[in-house]
N, C-alpha and C. Protein backbone atom coordinates (compact mmCIF):
# COMPACT_ATOMS: atom_id res chain seq x y z
N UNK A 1 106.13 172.88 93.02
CA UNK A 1 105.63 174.04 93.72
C UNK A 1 104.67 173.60 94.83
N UNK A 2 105.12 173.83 96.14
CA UNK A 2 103.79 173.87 97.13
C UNK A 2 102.93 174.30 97.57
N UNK A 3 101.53 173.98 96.98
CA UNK A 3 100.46 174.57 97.11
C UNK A 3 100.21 175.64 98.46
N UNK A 4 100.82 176.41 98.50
CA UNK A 4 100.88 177.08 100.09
C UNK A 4 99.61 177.95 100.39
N UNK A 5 98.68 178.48 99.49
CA UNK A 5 97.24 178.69 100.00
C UNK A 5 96.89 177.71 100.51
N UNK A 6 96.84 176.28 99.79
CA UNK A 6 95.87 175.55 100.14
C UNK A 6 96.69 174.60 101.45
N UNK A 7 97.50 174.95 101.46
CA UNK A 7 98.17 174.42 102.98
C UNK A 7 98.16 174.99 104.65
N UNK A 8 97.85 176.66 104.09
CA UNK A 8 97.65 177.51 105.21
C UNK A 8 96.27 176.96 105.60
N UNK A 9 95.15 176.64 104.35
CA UNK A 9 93.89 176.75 104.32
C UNK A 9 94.04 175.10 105.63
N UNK A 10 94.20 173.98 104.65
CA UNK A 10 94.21 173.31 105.92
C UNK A 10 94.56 173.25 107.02
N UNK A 11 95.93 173.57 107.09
CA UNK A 11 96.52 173.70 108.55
C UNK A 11 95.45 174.54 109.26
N UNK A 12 94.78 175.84 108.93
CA UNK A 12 93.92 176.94 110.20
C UNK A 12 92.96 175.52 110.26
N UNK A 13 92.22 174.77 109.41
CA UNK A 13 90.87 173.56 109.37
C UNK A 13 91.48 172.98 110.24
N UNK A 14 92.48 172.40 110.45
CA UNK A 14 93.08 170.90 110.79
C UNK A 14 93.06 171.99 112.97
N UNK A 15 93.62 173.12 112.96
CA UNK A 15 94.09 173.47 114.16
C UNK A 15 92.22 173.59 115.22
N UNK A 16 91.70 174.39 113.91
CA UNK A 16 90.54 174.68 114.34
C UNK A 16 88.98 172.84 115.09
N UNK A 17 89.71 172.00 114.34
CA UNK A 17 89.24 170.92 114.72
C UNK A 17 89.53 170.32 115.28
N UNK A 18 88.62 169.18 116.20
CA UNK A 18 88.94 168.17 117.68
C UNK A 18 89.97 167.84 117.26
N UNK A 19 90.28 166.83 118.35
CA UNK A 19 91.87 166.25 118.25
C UNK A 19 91.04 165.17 117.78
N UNK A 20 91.53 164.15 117.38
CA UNK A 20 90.95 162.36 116.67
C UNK A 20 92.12 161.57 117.23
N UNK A 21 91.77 160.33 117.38
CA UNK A 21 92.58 159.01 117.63
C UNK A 21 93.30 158.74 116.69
N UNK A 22 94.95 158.35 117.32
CA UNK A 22 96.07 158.31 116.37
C UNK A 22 95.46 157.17 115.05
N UNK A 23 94.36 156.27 115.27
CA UNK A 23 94.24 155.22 114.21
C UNK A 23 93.04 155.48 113.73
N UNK A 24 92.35 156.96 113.69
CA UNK A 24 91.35 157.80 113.01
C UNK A 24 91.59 157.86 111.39
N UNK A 25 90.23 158.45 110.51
CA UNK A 25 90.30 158.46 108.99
C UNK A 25 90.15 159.79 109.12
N UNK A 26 91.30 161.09 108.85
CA UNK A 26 90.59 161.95 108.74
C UNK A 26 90.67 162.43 107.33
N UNK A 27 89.75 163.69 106.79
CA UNK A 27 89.34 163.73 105.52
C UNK A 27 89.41 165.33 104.69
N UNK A 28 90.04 166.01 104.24
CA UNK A 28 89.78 167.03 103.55
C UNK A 28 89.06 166.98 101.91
N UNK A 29 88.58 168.05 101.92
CA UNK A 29 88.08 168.16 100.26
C UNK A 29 88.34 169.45 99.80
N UNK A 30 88.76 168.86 98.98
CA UNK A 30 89.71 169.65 97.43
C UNK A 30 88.82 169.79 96.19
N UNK A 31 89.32 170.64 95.90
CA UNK A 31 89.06 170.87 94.22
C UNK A 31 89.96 171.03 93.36
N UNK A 32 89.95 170.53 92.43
CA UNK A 32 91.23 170.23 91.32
C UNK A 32 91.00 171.83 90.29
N UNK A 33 92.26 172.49 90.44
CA UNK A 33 92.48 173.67 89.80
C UNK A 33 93.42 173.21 88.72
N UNK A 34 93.09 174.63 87.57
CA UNK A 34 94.29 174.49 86.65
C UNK A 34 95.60 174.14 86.97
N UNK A 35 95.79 174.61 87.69
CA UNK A 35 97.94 174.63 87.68
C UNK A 35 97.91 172.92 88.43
N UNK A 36 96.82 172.14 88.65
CA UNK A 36 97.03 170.97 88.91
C UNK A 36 97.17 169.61 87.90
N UNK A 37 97.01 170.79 86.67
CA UNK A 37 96.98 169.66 85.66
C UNK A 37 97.73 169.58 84.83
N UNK A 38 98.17 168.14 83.89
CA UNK A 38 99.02 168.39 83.21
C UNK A 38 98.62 168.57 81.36
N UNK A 39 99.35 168.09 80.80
CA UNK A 39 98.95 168.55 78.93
C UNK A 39 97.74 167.09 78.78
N UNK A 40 97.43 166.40 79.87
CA UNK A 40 96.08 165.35 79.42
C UNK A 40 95.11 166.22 79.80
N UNK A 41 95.51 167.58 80.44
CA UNK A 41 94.15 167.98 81.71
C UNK A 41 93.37 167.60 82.68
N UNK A 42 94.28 166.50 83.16
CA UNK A 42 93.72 165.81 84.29
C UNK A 42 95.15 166.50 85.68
N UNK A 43 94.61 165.70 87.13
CA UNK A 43 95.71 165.79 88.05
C UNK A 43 96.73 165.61 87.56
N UNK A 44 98.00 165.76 87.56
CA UNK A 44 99.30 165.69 86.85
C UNK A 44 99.46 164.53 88.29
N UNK A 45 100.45 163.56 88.07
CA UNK A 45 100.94 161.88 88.76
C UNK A 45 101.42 162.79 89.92
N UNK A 46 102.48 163.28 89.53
CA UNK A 46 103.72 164.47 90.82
C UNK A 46 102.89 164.96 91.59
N UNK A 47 101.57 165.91 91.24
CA UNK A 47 100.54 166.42 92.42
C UNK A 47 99.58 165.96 93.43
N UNK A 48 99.79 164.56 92.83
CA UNK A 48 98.78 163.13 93.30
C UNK A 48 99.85 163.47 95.05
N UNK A 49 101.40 163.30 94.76
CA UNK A 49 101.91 163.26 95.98
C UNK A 49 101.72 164.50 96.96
N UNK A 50 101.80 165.82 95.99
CA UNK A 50 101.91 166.62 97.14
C UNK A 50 100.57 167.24 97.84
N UNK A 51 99.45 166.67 96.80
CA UNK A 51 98.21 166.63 97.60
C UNK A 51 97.73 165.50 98.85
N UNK A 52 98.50 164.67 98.54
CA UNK A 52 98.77 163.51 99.71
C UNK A 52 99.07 164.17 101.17
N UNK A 53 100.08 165.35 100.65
CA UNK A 53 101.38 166.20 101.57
C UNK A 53 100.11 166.92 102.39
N UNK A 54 98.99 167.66 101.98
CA UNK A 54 97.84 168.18 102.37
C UNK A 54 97.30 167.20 103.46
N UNK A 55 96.86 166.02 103.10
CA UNK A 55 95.90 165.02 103.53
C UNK A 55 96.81 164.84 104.83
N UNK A 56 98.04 164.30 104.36
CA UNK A 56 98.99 164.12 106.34
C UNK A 56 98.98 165.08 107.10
N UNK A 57 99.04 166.31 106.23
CA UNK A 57 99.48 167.72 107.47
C UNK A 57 98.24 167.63 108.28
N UNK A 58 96.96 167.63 107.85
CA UNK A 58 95.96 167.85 108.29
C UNK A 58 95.76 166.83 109.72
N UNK A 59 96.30 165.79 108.90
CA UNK A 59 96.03 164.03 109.80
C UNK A 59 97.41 164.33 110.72
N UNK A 60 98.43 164.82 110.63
CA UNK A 60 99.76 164.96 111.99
C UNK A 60 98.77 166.53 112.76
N UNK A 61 98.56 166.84 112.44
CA UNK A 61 97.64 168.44 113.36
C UNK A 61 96.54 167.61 113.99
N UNK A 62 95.64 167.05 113.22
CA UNK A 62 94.53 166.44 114.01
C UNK A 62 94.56 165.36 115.04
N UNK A 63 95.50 164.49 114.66
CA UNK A 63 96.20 163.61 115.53
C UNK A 63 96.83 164.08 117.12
N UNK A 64 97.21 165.23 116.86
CA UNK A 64 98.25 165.69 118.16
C UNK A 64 99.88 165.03 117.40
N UNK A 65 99.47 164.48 116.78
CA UNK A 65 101.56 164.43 116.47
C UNK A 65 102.11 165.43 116.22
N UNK A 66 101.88 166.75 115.47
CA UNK A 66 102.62 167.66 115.21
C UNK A 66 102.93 168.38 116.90
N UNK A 67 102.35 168.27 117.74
CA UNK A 67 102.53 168.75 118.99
C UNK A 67 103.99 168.09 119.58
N UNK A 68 103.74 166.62 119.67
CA UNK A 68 105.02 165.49 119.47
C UNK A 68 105.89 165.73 119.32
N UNK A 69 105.63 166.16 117.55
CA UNK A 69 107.17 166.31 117.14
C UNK A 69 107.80 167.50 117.78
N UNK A 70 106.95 168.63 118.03
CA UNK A 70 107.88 169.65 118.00
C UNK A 70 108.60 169.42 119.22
N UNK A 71 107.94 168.93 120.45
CA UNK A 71 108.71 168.57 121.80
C UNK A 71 109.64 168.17 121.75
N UNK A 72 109.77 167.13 120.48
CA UNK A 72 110.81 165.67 120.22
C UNK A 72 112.27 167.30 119.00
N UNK A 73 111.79 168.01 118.78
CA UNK A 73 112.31 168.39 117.92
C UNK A 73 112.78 167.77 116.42
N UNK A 74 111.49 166.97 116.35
CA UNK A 74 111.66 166.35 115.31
C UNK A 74 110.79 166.59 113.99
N UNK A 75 111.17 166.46 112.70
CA UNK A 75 110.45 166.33 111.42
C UNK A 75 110.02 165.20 110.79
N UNK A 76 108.70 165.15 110.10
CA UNK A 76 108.41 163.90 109.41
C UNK A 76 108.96 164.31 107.81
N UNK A 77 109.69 163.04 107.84
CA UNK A 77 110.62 163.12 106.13
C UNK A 77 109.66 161.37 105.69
N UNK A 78 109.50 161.79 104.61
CA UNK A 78 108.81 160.34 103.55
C UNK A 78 109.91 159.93 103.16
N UNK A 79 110.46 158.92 103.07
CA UNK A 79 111.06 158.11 102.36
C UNK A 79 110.97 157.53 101.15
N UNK A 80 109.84 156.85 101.23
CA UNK A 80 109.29 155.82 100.16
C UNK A 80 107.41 156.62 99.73
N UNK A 81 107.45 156.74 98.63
CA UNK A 81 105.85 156.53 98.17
C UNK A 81 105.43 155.61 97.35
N UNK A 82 103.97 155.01 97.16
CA UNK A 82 103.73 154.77 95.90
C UNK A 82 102.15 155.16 95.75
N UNK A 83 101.95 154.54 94.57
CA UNK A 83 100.62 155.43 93.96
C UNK A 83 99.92 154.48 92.91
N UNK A 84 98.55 154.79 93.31
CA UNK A 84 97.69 154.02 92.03
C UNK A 84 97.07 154.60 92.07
N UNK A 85 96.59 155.14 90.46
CA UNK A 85 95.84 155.97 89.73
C UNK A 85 94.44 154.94 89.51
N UNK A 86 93.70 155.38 89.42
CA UNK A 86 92.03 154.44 89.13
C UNK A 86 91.34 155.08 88.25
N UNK A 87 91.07 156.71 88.02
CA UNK A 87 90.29 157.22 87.89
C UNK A 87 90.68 158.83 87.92
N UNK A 88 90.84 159.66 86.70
CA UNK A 88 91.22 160.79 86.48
C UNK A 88 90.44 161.83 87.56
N UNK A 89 91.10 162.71 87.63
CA UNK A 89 90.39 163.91 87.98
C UNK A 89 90.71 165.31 87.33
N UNK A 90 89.56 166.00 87.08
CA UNK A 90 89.83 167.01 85.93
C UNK A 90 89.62 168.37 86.45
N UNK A 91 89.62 169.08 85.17
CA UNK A 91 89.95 170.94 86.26
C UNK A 91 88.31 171.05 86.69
N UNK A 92 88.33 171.78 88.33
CA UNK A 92 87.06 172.40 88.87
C UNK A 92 86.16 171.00 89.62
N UNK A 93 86.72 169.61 89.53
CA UNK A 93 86.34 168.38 90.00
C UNK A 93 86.84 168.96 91.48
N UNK A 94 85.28 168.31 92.37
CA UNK A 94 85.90 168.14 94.13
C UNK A 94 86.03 166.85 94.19
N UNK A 95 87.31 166.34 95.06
CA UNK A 95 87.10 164.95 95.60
C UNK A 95 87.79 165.20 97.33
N UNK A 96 87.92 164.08 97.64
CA UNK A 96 88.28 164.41 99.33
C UNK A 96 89.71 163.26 99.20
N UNK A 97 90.35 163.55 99.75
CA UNK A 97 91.34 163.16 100.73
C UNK A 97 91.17 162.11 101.66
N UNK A 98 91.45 161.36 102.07
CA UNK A 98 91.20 160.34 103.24
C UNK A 98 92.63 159.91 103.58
N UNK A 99 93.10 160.09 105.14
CA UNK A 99 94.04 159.83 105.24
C UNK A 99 94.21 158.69 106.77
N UNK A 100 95.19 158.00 106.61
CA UNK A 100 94.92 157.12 107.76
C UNK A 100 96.48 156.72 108.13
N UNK A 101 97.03 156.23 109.20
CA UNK A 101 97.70 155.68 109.65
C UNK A 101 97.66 154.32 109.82
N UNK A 102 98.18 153.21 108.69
CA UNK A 102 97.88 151.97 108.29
C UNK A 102 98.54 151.01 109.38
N UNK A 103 99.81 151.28 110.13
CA UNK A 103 100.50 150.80 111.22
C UNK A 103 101.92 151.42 111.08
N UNK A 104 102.70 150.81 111.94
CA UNK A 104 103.99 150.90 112.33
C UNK A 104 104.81 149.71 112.41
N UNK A 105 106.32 149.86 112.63
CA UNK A 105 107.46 148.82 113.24
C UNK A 105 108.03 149.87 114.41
N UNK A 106 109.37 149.64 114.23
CA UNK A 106 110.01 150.18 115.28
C UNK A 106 111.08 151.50 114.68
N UNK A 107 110.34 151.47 113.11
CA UNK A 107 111.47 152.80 112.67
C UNK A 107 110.43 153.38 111.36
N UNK A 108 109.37 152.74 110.89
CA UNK A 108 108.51 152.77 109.67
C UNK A 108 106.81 153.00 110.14
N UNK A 109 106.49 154.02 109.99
CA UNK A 109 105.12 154.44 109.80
C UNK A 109 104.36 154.33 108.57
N UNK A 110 103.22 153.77 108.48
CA UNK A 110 102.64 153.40 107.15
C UNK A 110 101.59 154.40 106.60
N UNK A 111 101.61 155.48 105.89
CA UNK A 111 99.99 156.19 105.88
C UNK A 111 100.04 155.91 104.74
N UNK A 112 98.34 155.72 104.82
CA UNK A 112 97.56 156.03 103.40
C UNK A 112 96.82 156.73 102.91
N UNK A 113 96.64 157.61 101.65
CA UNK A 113 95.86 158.82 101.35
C UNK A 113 95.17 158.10 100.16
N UNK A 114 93.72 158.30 100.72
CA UNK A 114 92.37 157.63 99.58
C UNK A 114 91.80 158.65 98.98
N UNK A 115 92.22 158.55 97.56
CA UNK A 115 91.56 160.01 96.72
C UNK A 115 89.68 159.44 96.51
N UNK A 116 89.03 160.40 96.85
CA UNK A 116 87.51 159.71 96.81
C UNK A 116 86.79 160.72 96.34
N UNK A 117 86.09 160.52 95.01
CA UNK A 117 85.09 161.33 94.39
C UNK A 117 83.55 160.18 94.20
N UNK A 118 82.21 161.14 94.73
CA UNK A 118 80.84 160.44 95.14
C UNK A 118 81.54 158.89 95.56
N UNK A 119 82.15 158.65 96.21
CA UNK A 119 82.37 157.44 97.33
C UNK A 119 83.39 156.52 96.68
N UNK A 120 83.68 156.89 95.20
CA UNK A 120 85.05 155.98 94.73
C UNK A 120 86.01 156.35 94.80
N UNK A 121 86.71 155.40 95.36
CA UNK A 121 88.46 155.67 95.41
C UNK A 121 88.90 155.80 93.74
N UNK A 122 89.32 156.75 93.83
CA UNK A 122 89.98 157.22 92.06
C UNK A 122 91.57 157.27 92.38
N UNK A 123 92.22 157.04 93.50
CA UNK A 123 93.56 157.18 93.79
C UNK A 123 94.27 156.70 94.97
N UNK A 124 95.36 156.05 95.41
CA UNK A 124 95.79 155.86 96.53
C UNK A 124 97.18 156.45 96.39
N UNK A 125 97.51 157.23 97.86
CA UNK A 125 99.12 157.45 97.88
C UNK A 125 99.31 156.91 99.02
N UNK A 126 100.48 155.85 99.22
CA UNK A 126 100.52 155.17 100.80
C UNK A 126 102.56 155.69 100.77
N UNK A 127 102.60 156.45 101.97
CA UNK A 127 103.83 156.54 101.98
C UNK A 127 104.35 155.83 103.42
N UNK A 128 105.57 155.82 103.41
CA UNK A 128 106.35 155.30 104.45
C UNK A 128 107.18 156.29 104.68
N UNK A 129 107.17 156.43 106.06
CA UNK A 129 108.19 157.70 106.63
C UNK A 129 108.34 157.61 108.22
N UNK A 130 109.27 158.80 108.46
CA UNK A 130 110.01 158.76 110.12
C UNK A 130 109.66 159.82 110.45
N UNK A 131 109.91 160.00 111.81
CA UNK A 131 110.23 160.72 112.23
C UNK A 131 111.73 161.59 112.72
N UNK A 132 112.21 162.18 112.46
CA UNK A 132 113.77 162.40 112.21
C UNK A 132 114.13 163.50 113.25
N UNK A 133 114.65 163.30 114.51
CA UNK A 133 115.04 164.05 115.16
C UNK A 133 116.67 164.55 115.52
N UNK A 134 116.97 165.48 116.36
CA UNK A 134 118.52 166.08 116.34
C UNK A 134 119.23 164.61 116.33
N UNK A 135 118.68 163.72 116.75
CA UNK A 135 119.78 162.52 117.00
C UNK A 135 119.42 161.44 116.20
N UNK A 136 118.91 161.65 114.91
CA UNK A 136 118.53 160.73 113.89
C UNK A 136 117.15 160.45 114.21
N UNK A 137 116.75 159.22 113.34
CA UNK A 137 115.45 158.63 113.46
C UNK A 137 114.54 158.26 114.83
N UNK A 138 113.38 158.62 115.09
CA UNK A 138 112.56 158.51 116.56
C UNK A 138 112.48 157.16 115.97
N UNK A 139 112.10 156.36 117.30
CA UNK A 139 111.63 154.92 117.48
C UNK A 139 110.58 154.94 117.43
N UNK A 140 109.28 154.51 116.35
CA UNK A 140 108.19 154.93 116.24
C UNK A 140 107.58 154.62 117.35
N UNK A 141 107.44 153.55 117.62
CA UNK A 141 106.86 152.77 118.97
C UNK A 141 107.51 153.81 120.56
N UNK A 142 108.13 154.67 120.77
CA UNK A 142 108.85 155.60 121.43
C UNK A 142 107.75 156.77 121.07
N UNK A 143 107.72 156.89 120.12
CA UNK A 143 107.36 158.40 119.54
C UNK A 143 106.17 158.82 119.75
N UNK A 144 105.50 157.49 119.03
CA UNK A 144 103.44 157.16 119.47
C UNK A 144 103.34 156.70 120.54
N UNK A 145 103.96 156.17 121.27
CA UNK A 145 103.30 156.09 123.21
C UNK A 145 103.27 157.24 123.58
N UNK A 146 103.72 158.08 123.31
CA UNK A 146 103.65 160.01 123.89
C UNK A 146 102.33 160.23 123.32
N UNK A 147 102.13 159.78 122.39
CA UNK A 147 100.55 160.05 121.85
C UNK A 147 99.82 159.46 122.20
N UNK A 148 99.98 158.17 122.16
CA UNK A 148 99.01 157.02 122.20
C UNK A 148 98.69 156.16 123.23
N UNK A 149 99.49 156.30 124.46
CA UNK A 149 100.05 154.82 125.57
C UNK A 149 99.11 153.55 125.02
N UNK A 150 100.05 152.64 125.50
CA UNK A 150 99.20 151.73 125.04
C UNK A 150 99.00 150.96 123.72
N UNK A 151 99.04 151.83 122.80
CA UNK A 151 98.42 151.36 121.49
C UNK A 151 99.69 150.78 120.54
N UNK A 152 99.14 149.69 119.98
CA UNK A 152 99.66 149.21 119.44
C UNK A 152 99.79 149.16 118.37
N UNK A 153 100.37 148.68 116.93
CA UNK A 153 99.85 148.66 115.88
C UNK A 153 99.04 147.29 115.48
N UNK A 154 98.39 148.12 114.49
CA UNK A 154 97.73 147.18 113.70
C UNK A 154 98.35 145.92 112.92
N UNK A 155 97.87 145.01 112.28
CA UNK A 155 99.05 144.36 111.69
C UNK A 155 98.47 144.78 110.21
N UNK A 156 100.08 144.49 109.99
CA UNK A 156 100.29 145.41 108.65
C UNK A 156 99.42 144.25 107.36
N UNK A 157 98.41 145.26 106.40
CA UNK A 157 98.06 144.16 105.15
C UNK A 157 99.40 144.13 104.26
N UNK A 158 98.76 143.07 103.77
CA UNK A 158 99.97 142.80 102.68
C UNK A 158 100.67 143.51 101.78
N UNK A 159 99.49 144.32 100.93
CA UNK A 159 100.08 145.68 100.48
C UNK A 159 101.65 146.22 100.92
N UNK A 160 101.09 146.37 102.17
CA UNK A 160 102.19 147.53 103.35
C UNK A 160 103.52 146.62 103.57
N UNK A 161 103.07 145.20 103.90
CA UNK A 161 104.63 144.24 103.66
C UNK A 161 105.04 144.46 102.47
N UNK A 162 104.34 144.33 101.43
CA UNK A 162 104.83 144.25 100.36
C UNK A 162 105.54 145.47 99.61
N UNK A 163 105.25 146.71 99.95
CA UNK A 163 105.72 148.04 100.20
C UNK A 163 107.12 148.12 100.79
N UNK A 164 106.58 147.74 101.94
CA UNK A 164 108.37 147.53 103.12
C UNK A 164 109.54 146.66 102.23
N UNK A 165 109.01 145.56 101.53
CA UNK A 165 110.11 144.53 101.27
C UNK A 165 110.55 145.33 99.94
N UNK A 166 109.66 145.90 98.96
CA UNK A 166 110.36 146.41 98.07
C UNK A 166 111.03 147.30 98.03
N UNK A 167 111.19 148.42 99.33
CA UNK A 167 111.58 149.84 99.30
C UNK A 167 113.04 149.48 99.79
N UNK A 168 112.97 148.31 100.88
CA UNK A 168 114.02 147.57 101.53
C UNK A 168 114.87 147.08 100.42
N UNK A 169 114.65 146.34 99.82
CA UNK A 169 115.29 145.96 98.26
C UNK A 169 115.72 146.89 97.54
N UNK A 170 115.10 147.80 97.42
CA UNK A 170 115.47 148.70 96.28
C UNK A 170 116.72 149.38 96.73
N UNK A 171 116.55 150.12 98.47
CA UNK A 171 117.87 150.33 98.82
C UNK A 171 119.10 149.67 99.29
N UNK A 172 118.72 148.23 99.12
CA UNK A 172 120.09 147.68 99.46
C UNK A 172 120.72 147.72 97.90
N UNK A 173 119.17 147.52 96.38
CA UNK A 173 120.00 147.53 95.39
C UNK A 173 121.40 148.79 95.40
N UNK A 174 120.83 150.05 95.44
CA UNK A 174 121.35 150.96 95.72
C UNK A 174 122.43 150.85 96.03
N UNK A 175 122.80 150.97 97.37
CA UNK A 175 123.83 150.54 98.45
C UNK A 175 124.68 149.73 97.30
N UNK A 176 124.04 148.83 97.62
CA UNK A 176 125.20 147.59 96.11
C UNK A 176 125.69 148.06 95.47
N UNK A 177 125.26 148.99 95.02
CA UNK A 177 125.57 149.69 93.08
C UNK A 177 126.47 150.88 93.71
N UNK A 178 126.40 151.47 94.72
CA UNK A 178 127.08 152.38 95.51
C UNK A 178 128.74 152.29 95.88
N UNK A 179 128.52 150.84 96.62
CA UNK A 179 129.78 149.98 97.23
C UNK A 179 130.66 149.36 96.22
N UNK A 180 129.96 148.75 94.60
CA UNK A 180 130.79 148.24 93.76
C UNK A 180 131.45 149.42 93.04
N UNK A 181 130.99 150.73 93.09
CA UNK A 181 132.02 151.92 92.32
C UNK A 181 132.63 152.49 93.76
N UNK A 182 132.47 152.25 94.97
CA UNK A 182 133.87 152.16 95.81
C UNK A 182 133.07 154.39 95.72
N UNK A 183 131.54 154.41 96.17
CA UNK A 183 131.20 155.49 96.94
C UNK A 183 130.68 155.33 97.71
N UNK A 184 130.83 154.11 98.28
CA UNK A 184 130.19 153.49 99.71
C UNK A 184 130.92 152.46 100.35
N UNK A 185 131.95 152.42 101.86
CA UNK A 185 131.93 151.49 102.14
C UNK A 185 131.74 150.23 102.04
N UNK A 186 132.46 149.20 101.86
CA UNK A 186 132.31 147.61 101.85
C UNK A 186 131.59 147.52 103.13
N UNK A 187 131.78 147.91 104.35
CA UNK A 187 130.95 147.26 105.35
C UNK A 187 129.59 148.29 106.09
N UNK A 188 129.42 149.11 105.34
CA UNK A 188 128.15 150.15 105.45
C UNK A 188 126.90 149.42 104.53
């Protein structure tokens, strides 16, 4: 289910505030409600992501990318997530959001969402995603010079390689397992 109060709520925050630099931290704060929890009574793992979903909307509005995309007629689709838990959060707890744009390639955007209660990270969600327009995937490096001229990425920490190589792996496992029951092309 998507939190859609608390999405209107950011999006009016996110419209109503400056624009920030595409390689800015920006930050919302939340409070952890019932329907966010599961039978431990903490955040349920699944909401870890779609509160993540909060932290980007805010960070593509504040950025100027959502302006981008819509020119480009394009959508941001996630591909890949992952997640580390540190530190529960329970019903009526505030913590904040921190969201950042870790770097790019030429088809892979890196963000990361830092769950932070009194200054500790209790959570990370770092996803990888595109931009997906009428004619398939934007060229990220294409996409962020409309935003950004100039800017380059950062180089990626290891983490984020290490992210790329496994998500990369996992779908060629895929693909493999696809192609040997003959529902995928031999040369796709």
């Amino acid at each position: 289910m998507i939190p859609w109060l608390r999405l209107i709520g950011v999006g009016c925050r996110a419209f109503a505030e400056s624009k920030v630099d595409l390689l800015a931290t920006t930050s919302i704060r939340l409070r952890a409600w019932p329907t966010d929890m599961d039978m431990n009574l903490h955040v349920n793992n699944g909401r870890y992501l779609m509160l993540a979903d909060l932290g980007r909307t805010h960070w593509v509005v504040r950025t100027g990318m959502l302006k981008i995309a819509r020119e480009q007629k394009a959508l941001p689709i996630v591909a890949d997530a992952i997640a580390k838990f540190r530190r529960d959060i329970k019903a009526f707890q505030a913590f904040e959001i921190r969201t950042r744009l870790v770097g790019w390639d030429r088809k892979w955007g890196f963000v990361e969402h830092r769950f932070v209660r009194e200054d500790r990270v209790i959570g990370v969600v770092a996803v990888r995603g595109i931009f997906k327009g009428p004619e398939g995937p934007i060229d990220s490096e294409v996409f962020l010079a409309k935003l950004s001229p100039g800017t380059t990425s950062p180089a990626l920490p290891g983490w984020a390689r290490d992210f790329h190589r496994s998500s990369e792996l996992l779908s060629e496992t895929i693909r493999d397992e696809e192609r040997s029951r003959g529902l995928r092309p031999a040369n796709e």
